[in-house]
N, C-alpha and C. Protein backbone atom coordinates (compact mmCIF):
# COMPACT_ATOMS: atom_id res chain seq x y z
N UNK A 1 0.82 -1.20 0.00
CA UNK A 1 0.00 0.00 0.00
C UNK A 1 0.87 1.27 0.00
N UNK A 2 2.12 1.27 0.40
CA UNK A 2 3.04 2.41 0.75
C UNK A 2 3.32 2.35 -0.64
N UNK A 3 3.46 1.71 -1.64
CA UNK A 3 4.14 2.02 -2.75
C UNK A 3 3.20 2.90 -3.78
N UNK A 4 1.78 2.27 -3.47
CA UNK A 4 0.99 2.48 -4.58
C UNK A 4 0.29 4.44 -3.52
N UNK A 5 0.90 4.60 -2.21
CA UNK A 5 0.91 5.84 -2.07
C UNK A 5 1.54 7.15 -2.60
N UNK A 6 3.46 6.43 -2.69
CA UNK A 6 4.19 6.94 -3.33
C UNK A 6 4.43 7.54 -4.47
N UNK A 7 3.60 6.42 -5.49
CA UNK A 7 3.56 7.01 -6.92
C UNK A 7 2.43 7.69 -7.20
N UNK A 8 0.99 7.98 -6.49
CA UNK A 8 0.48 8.67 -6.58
C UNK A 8 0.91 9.88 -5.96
N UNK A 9 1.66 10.00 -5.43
CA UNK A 9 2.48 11.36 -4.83
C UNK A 9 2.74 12.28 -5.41
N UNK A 10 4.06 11.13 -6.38
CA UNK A 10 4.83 11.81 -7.34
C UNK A 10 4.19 12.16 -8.20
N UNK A 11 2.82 11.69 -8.69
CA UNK A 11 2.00 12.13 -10.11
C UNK A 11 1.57 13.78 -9.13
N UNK A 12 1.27 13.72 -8.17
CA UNK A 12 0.52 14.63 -8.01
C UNK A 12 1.25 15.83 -7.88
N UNK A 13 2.54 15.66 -7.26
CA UNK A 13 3.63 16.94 -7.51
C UNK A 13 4.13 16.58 -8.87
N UNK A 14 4.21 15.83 -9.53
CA UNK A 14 4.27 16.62 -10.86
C UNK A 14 3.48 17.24 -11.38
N UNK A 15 2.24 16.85 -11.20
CA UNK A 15 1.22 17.98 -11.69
C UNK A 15 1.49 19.36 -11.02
N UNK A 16 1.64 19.43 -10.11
CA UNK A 16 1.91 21.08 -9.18
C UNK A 16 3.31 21.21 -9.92
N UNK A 17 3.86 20.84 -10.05
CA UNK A 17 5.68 21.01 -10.14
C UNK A 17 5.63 21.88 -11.51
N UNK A 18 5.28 20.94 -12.78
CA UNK A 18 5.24 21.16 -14.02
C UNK A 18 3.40 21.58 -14.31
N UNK A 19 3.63 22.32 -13.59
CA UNK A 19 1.78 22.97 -14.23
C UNK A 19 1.83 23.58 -15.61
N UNK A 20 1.26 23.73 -16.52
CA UNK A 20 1.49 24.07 -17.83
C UNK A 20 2.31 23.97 -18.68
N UNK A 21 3.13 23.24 -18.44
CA UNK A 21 4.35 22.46 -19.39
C UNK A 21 4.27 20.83 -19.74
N UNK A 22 3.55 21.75 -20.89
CA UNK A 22 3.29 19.83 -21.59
C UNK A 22 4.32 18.58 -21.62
N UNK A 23 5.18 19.41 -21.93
CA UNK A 23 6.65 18.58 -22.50
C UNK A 23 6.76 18.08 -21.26
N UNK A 24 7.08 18.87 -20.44
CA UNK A 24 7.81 18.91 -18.39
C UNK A 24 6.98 17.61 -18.39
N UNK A 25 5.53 18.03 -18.09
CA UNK A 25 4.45 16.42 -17.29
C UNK A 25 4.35 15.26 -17.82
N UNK A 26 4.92 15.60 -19.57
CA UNK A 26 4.76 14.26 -20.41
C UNK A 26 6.08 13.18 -19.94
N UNK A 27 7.23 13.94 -19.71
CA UNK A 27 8.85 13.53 -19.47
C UNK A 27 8.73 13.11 -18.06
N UNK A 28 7.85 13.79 -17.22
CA UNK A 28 7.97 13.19 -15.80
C UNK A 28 7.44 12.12 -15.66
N UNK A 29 6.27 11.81 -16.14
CA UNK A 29 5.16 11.14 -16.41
C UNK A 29 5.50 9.43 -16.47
N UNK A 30 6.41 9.57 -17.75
CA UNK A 30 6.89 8.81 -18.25
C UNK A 30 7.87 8.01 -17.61
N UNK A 31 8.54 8.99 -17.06
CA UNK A 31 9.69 8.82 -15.83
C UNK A 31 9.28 7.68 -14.68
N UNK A 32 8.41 8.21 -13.97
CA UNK A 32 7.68 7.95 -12.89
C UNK A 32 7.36 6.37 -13.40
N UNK A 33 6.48 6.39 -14.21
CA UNK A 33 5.94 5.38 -14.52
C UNK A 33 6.62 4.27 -15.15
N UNK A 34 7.69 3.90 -15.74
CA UNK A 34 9.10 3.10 -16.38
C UNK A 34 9.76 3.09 -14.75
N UNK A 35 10.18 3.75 -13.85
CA UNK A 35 10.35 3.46 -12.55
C UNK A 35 9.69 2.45 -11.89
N UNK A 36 8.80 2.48 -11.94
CA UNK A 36 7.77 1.55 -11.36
C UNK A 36 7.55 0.76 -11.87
N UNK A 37 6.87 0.64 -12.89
CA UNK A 37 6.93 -0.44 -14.11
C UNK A 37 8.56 -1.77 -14.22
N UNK A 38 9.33 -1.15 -14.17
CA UNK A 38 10.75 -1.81 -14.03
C UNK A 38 10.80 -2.50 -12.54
N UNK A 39 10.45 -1.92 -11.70
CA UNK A 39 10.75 -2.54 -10.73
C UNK A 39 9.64 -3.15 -9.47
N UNK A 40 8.54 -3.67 -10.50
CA UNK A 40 6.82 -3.82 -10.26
C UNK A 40 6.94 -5.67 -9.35
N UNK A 41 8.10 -6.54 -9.87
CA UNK A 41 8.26 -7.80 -9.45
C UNK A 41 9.46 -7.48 -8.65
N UNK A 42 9.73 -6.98 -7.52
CA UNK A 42 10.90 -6.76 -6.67
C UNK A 42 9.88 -7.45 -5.17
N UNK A 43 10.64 -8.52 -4.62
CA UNK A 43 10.11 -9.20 -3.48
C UNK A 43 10.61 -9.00 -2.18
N UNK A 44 12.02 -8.42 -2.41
CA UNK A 44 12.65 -8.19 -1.33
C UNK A 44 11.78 -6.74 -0.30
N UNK A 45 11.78 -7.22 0.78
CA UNK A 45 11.26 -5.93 1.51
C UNK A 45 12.09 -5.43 1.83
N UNK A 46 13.19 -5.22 2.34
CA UNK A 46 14.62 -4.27 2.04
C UNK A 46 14.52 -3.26 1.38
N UNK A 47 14.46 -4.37 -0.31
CA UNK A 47 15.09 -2.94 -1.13
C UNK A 47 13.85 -2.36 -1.57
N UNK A 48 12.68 -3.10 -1.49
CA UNK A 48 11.04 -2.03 -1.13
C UNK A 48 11.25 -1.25 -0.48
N UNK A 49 11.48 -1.12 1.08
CA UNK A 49 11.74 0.16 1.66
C UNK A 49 12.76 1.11 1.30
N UNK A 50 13.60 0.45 0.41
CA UNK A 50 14.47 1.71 0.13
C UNK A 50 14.34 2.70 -0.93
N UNK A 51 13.57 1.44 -1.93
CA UNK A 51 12.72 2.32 -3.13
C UNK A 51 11.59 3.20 -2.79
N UNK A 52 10.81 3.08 -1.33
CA UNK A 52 10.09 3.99 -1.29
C UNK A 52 10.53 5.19 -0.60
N UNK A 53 11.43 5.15 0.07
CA UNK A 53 12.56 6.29 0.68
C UNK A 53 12.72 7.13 -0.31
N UNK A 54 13.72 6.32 -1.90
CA UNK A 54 13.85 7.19 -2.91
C UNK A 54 12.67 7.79 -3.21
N UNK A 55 11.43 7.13 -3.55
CA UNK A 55 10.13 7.85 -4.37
C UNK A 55 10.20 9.37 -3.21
N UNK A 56 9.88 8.72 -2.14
CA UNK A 56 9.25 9.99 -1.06
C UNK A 56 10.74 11.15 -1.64
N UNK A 57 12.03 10.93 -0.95
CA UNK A 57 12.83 11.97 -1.24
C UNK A 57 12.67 12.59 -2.55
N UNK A 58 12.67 11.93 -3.68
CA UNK A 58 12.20 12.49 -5.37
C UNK A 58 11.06 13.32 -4.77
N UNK A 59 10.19 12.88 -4.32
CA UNK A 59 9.18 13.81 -4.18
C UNK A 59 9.37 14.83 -3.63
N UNK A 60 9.92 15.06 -2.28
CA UNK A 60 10.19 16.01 -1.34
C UNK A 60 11.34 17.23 -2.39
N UNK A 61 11.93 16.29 -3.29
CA UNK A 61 13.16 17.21 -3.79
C UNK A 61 12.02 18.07 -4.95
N UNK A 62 11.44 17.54 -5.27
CA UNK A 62 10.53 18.01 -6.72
C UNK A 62 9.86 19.13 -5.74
N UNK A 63 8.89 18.66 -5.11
CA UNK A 63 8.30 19.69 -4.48
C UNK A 63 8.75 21.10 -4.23
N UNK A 64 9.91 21.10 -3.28
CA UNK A 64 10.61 22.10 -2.43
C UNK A 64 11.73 22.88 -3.10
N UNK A 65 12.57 22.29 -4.58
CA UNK A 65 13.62 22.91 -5.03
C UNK A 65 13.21 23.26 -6.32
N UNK A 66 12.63 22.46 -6.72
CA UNK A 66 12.02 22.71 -8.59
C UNK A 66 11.11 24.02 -8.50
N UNK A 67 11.53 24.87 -9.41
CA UNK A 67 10.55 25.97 -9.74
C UNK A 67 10.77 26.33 -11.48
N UNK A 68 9.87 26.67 -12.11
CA UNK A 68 8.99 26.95 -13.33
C UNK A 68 9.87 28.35 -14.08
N UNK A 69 10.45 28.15 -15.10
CA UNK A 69 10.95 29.57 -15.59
C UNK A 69 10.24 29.19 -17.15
N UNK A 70 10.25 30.26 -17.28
CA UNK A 70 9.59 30.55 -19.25
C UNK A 70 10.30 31.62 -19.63
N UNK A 71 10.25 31.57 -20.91
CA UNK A 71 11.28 32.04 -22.00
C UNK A 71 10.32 33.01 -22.50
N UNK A 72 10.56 34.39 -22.27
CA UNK A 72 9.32 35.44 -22.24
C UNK A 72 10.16 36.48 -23.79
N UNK A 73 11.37 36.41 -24.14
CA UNK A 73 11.99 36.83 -24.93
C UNK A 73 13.52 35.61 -25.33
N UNK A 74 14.17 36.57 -25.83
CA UNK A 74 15.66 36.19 -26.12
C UNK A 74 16.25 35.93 -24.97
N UNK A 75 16.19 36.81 -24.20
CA UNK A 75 17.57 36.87 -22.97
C UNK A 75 16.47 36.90 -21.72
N UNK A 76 15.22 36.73 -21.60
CA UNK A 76 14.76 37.37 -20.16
C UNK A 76 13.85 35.67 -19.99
N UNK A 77 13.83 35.56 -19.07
CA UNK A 77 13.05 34.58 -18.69
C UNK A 77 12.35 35.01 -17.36
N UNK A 78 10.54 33.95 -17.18
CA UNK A 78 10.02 34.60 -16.13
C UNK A 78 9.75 33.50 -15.49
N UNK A 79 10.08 33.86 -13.70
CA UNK A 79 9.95 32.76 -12.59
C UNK A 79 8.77 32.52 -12.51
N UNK A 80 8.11 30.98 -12.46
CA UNK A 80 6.77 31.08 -11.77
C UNK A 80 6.67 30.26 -10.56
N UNK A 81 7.46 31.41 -9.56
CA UNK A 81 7.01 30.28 -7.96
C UNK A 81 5.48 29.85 -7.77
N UNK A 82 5.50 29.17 -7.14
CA UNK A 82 4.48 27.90 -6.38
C UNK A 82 4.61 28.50 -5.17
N UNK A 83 3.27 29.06 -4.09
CA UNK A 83 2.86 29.35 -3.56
C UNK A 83 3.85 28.68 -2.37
N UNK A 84 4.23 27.43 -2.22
CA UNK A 84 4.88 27.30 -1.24
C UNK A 84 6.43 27.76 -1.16
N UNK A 85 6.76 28.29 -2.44
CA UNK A 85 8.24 28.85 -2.31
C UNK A 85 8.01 30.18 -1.66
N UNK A 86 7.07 30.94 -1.33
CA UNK A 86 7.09 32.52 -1.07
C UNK A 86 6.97 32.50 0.03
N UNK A 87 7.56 33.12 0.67
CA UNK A 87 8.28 33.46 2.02
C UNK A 87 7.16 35.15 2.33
N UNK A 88 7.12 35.07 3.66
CA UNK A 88 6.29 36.08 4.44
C UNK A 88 7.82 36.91 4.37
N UNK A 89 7.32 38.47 3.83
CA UNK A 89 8.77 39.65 4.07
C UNK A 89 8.86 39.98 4.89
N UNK A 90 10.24 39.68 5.98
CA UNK A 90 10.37 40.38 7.07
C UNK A 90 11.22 41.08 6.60
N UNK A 91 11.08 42.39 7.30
CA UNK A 91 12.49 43.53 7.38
C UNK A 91 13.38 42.97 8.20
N UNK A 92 14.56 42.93 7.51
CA UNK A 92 16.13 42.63 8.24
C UNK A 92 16.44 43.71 9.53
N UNK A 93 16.38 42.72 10.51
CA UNK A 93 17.26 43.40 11.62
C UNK A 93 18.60 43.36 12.05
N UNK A 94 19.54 44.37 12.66
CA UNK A 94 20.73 43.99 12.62
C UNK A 94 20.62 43.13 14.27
N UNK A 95 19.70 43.76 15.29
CA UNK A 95 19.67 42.63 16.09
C UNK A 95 19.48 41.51 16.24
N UNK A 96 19.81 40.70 17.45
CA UNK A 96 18.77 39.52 17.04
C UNK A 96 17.61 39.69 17.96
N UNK A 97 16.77 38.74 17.52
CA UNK A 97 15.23 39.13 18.25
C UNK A 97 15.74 38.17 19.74
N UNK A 98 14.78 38.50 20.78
CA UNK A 98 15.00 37.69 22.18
C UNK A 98 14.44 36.88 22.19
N UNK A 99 14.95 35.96 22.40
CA UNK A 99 14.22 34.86 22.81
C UNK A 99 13.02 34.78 24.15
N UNK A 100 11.86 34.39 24.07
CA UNK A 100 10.91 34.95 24.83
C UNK A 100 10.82 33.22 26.06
């Protein structure tokens, strides 16, 4: 059951990951699925748990580091963060705050 959690994971941050990039979701897609597919008769529970370690970390890495650029001209390209990359703006202090 942990496995067949995993790869629905990864489909689902690829969909968030690669939102509007056909090419991006078709290549991940594909990815994901030849992963699994290849390694669908593996009996050992060992290297099951270690393959689902990898899926989860792939996932965690896709999620949290991958972000979206487009080719808006020649030389300029435009970021499209994902709501979880944007950070609340604090103003820089040179103190540090106290610990309460």
């Amino acid at each position: 059951m942990q496995v067949l959690g995993v790869f629905k994971s990864l489909h689902r941050t690829r969909m968030a990951v690669f939102k509007e990039d056909d090419r991006a979701l078709t290549a991940a897609r594909l990815k994901i699925n030849e992963e699994f597919k290849k390694n669908k008769n593996e009996t050992s529970e060992e290297n099951i748990q270690k393959m689902i370690k990898m899926g989860t970390d792939v996932e965690i890495v896709l999620r949290d580091t991958v972000m979206q650029m487009e080719h808006v001209g020649e030389k300029r390209l435009l970021l499209r963060p994902r709501e979880s990359h944007m950070l609340e703006n604090v103003p820089y202090c040179d103190e540090p705050r106290k610990k309460s």
